[in-house]
C-alpha atoms as a PDB file:
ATOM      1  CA  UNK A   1      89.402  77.688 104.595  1.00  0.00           C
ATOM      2  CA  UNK A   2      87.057  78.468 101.407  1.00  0.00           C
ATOM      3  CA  UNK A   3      89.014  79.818  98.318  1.00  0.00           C
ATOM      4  CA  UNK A   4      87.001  82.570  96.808  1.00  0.00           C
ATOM      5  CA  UNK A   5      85.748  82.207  93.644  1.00  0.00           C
ATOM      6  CA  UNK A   6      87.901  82.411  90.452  1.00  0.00           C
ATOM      7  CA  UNK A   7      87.270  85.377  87.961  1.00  0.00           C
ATOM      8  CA  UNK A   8      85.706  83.157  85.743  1.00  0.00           C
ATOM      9  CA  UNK A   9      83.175  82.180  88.443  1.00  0.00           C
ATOM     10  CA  UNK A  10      82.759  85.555  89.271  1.00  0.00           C
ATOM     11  CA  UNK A  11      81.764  86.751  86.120  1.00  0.00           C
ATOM     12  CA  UNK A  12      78.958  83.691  85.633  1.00  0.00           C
ATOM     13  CA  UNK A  13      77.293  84.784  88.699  1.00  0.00           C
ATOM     14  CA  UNK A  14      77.586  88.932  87.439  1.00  0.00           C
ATOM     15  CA  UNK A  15      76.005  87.190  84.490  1.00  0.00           C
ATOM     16  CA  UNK A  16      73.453  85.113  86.057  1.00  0.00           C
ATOM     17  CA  UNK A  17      72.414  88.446  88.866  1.00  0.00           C
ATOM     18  CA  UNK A  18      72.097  90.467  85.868  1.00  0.00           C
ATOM     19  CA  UNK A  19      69.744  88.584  84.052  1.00  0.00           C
ATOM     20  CA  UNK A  20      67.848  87.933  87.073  1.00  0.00           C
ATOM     21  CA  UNK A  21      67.156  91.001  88.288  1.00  0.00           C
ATOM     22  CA  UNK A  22      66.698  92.492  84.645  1.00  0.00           C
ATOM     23  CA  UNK A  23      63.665  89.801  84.718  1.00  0.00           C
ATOM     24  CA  UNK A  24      62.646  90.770  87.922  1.00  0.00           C
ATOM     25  CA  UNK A  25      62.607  94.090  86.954  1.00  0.00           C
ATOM     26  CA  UNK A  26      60.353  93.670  83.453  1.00  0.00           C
ATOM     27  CA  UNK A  27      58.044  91.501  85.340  1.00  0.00           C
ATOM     28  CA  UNK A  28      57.143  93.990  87.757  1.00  0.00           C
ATOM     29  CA  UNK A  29      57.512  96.886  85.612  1.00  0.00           C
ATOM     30  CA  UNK A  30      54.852  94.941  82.738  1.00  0.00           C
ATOM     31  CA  UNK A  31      53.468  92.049  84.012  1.00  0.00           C
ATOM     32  CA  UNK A  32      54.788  88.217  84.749  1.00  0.00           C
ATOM     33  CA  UNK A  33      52.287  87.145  81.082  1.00  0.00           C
ATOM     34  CA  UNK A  34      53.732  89.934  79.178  1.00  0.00           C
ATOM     35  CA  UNK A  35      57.246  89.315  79.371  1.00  0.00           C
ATOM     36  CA  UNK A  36      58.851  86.717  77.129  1.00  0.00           C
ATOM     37  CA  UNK A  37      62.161  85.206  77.771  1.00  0.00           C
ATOM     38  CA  UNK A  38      63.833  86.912  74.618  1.00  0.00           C
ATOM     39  CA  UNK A  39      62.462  90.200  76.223  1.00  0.00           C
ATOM     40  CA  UNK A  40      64.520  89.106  79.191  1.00  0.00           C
ATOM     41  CA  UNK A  41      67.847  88.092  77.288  1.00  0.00           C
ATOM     42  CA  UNK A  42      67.314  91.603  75.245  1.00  0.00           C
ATOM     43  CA  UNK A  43      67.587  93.771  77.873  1.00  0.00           C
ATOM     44  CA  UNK A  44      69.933  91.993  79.988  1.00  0.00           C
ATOM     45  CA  UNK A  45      72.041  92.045  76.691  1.00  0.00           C
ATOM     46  CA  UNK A  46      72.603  88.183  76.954  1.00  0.00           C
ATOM     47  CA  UNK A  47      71.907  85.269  73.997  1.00  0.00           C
ATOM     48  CA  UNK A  48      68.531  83.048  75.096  1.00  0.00           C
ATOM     49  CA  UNK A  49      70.911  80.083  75.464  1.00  0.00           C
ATOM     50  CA  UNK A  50      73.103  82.150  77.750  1.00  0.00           C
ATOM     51  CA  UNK A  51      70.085  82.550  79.720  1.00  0.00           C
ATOM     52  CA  UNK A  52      69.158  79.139  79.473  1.00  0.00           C
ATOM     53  CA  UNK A  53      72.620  78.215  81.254  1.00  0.00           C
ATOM     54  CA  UNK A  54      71.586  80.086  83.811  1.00  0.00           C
ATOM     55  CA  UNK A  55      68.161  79.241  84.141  1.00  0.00           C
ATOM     56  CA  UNK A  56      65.945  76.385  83.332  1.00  0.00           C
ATOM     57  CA  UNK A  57      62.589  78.338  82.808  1.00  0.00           C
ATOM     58  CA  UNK A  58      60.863  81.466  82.680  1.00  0.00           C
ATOM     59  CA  UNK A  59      59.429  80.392  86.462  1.00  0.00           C
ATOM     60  CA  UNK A  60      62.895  79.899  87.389  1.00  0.00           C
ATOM     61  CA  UNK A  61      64.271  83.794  86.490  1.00  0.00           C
ATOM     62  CA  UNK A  62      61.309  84.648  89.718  1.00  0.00           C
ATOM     63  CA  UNK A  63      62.957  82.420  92.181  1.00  0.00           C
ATOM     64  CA  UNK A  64      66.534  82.823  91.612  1.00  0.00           C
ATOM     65  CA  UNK A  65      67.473  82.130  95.556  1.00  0.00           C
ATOM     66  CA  UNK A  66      65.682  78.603  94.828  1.00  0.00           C
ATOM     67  CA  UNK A  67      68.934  77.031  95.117  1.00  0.00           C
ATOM     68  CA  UNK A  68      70.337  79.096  97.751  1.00  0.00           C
ATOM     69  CA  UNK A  69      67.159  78.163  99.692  1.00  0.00           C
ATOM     70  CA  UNK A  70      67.088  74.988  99.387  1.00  0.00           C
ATOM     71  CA  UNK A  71      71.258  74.561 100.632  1.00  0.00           C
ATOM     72  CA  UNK A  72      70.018  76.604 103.619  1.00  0.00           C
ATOM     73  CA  UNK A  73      67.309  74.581 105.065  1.00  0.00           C
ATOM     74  CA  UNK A  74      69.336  71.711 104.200  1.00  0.00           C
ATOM     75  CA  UNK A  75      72.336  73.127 106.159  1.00  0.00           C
ATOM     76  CA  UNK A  76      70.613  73.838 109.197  1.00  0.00           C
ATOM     77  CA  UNK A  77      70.548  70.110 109.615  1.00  0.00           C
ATOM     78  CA  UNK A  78      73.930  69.161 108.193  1.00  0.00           C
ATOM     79  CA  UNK A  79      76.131  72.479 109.249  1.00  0.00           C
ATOM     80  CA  UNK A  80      74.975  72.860 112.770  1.00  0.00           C
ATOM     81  CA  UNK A  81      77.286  72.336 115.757  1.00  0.00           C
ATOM     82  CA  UNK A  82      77.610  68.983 117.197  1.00  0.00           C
ATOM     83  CA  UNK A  83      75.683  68.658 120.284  1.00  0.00           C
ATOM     84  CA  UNK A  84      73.153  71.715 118.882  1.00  0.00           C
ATOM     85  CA  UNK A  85      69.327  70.154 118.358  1.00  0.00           C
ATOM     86  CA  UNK A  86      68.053  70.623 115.323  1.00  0.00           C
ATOM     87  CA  UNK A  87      64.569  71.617 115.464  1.00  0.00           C
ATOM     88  CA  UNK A  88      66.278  74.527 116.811  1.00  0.00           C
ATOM     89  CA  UNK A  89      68.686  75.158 114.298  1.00  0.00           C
ATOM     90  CA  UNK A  90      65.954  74.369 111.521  1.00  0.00           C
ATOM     91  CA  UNK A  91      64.149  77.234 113.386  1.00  0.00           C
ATOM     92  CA  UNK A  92      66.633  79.625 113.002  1.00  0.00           C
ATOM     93  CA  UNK A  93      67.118  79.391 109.370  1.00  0.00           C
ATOM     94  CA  UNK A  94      64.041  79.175 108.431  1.00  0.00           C
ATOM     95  CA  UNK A  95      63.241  82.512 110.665  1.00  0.00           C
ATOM     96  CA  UNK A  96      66.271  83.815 108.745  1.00  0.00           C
ATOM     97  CA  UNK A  97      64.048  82.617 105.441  1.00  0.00           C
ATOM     98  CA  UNK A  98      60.843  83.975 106.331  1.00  0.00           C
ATOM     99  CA  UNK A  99      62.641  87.779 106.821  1.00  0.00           C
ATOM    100  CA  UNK A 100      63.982  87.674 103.437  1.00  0.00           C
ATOM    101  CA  UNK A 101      60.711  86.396 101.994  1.00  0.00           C
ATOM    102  CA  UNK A 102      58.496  88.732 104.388  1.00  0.00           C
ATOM    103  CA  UNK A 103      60.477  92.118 104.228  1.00  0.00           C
ATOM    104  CA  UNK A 104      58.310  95.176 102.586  1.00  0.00           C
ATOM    105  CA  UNK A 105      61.008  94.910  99.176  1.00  0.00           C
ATOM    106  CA  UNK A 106      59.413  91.279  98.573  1.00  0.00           C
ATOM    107  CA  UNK A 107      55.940  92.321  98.649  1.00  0.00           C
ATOM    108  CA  UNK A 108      55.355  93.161  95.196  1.00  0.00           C
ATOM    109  CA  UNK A 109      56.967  89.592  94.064  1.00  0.00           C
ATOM    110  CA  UNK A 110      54.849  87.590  96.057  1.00  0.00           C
ATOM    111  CA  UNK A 111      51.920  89.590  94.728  1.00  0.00           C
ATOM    112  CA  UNK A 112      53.141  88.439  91.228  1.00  0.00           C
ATOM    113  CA  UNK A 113      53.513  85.096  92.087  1.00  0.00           C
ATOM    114  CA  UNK A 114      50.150  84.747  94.327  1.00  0.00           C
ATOM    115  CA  UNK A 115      48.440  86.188  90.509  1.00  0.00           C
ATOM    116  CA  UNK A 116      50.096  84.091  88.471  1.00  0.00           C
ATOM    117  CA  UNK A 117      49.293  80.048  88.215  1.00  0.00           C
ATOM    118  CA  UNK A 118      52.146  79.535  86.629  1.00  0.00           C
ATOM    119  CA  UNK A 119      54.106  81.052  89.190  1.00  0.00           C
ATOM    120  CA  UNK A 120      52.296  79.231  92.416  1.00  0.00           C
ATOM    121  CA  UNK A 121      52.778  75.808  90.624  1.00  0.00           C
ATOM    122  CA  UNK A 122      56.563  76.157  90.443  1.00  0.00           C
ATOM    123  CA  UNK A 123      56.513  77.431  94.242  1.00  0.00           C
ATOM    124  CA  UNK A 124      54.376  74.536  94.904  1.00  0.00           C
ATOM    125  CA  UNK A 125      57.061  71.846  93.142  1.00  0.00           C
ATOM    126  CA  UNK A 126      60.066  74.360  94.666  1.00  0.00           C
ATOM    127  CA  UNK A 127      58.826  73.708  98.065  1.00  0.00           C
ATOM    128  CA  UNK A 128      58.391  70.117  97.629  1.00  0.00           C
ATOM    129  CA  UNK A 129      61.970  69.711  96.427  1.00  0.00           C
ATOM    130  CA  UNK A 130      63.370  71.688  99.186  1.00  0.00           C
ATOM    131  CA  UNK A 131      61.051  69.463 101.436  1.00  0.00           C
ATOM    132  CA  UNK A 132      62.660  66.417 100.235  1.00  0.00           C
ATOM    133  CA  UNK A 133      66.360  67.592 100.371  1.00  0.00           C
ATOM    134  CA  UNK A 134      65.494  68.751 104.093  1.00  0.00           C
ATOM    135  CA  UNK A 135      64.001  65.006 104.904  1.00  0.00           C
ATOM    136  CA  UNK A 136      67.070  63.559 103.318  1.00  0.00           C
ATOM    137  CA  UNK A 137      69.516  65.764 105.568  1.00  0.00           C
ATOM    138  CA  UNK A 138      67.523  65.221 108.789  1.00  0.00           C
ATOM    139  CA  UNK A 139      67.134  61.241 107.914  1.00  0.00           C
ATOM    140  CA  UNK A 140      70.913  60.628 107.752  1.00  0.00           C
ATOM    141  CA  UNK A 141      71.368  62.721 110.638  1.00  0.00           C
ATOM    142  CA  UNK A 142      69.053  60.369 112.693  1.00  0.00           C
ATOM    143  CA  UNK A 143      70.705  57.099 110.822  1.00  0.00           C
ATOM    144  CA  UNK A 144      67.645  56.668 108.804  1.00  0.00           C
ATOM    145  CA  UNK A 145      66.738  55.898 105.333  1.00  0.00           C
ATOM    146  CA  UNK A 146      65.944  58.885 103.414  1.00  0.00           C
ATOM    147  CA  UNK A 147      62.166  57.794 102.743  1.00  0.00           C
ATOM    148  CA  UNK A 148      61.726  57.305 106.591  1.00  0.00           C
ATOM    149  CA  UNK A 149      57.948  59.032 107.148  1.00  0.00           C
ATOM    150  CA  UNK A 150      58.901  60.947 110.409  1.00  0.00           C
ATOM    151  CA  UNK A 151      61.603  62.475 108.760  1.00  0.00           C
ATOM    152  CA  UNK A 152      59.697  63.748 105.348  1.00  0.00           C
ATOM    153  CA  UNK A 153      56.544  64.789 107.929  1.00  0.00           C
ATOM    154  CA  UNK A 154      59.439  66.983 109.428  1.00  0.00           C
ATOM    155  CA  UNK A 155      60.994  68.381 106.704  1.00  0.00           C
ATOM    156  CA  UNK A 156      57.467  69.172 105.040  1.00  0.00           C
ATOM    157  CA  UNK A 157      56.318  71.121 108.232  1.00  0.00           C
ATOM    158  CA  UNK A 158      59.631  73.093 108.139  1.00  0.00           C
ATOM    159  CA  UNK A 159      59.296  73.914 104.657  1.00  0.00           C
ATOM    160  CA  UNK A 160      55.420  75.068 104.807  1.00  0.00           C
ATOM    161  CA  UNK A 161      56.541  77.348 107.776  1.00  0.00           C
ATOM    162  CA  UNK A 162      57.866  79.354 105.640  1.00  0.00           C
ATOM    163  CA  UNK A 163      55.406  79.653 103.411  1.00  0.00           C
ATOM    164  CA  UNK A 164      52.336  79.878 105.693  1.00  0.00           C
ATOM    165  CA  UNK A 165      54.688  82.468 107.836  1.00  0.00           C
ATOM    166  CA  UNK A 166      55.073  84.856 105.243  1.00  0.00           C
ATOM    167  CA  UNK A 167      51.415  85.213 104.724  1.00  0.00           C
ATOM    168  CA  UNK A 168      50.622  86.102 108.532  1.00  0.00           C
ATOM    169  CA  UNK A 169      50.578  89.313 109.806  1.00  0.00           C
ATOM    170  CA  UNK A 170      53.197  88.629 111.933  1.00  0.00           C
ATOM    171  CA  UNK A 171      55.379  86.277 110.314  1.00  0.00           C
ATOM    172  CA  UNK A 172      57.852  85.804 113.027  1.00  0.00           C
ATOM    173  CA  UNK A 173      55.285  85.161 115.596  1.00  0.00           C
ATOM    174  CA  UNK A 174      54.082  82.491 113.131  1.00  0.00           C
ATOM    175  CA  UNK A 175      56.938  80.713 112.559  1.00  0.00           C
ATOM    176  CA  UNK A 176      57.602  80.293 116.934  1.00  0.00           C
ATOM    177  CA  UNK A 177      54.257  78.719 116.538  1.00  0.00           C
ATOM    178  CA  UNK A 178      54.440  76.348 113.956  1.00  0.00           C
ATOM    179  CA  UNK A 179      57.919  75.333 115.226  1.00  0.00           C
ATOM    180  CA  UNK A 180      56.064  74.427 119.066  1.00  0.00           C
ATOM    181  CA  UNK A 181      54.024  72.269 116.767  1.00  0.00           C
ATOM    182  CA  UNK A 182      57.266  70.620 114.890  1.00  0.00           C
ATOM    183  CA  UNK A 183      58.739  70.677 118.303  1.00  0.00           C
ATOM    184  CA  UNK A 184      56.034  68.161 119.649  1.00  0.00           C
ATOM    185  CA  UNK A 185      55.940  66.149 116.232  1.00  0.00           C
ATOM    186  CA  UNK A 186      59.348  66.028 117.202  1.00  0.00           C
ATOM    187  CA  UNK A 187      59.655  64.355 120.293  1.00  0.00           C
ATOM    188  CA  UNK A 188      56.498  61.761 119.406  1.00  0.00           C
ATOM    189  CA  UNK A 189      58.271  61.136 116.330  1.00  0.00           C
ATOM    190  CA  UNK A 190      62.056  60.766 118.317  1.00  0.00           C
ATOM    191  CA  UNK A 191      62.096  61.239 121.624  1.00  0.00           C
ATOM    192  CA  UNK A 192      64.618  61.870 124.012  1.00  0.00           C
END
């Protein structure tokens, strides 16, 4: 049974939303250069080092769900149901993923992010962490070490799904292609 949060947990993550989406918000509204962190912790009515608990960089504030993201793929592995495979269960999540980052609201973000370097570089390192994290989960699912190759090639393929499916015109046909090309990686890499 999970014990919901306490009040005081509740109110760090109001905090944390707030000054997220307040960023969000001035970034769109005046562009990603023009806003400076103590424009963010102004109108979100926070100090900078209260938004510095929260966040570890201006880059951060655009990818708030980095976290969340990154427990997802990582759970698809480590959270599925015993005897479920789990290219399939990686495919579902990161289907699930590529909604939330493909939906008509995200649109103006990822045009942000595709215009600013800054931006792409700390997608590029995001999706490189998450890629590791994923290897590690599916390496001690197979009993491997966690620098096993088969299981980083995985993880990386999973992860760049969802960034190459995002950018197709039809994102969830792209990601049920990819994943027949993990799927065959797959079975050379482990099979049955």
């Amino acid at each position: 049974m999970t014990v919901p949060p306490g009040r005081r947990e509740r109110k760090k993550a109001a905090t944390r939303q707030k000054i997220a989406d307040t960023a969000l918000r001035l970034f769109l509204e005046r562009g990603y250069d023009a806003v400076g962190i103590r424009d963010v912790a102004a109108e979100a009515d926070v100090a900078v080092t209260t938004l510095f608990a929260h966040f570890a960089s201006k880059e951060a504030l655009v990818f708030e769900q980095d976290e969340n993201f990154e427990h997802r793929l990582a759970g698809a592995v480590t959270d599925r149901a015993p005897q479920e495979p789990l290219i399939p269960a990686l495919r579902r999540e990161v289907q699930a993923l590529v909604r939330h980052c493909a939906s008509d609201d995200a649109a103006p973000i990822w045009r942000m992010i595709d215009e600013s370097p800054a931006l792409r570089q700390y997608e590029e390192s995001m999706r490189l962490r998450h890629a590791d994290s994923l290897a590690t989960a599916v390496a001690a699912d197979r009993g491997l070490p966690p620098t096993a190759t088969s299981c980083r090639t995985i993880a990386r393929f999973a992860v760049d799904a969802y960034a190459l499916a995002r950018e197709a015109a039809d994102p969830e046909a792209a990601v049920d292609e990819i994943f027949r090309m993990i799927e065959a990686a797959w079975e050379v890499a482990f099979p049955s």
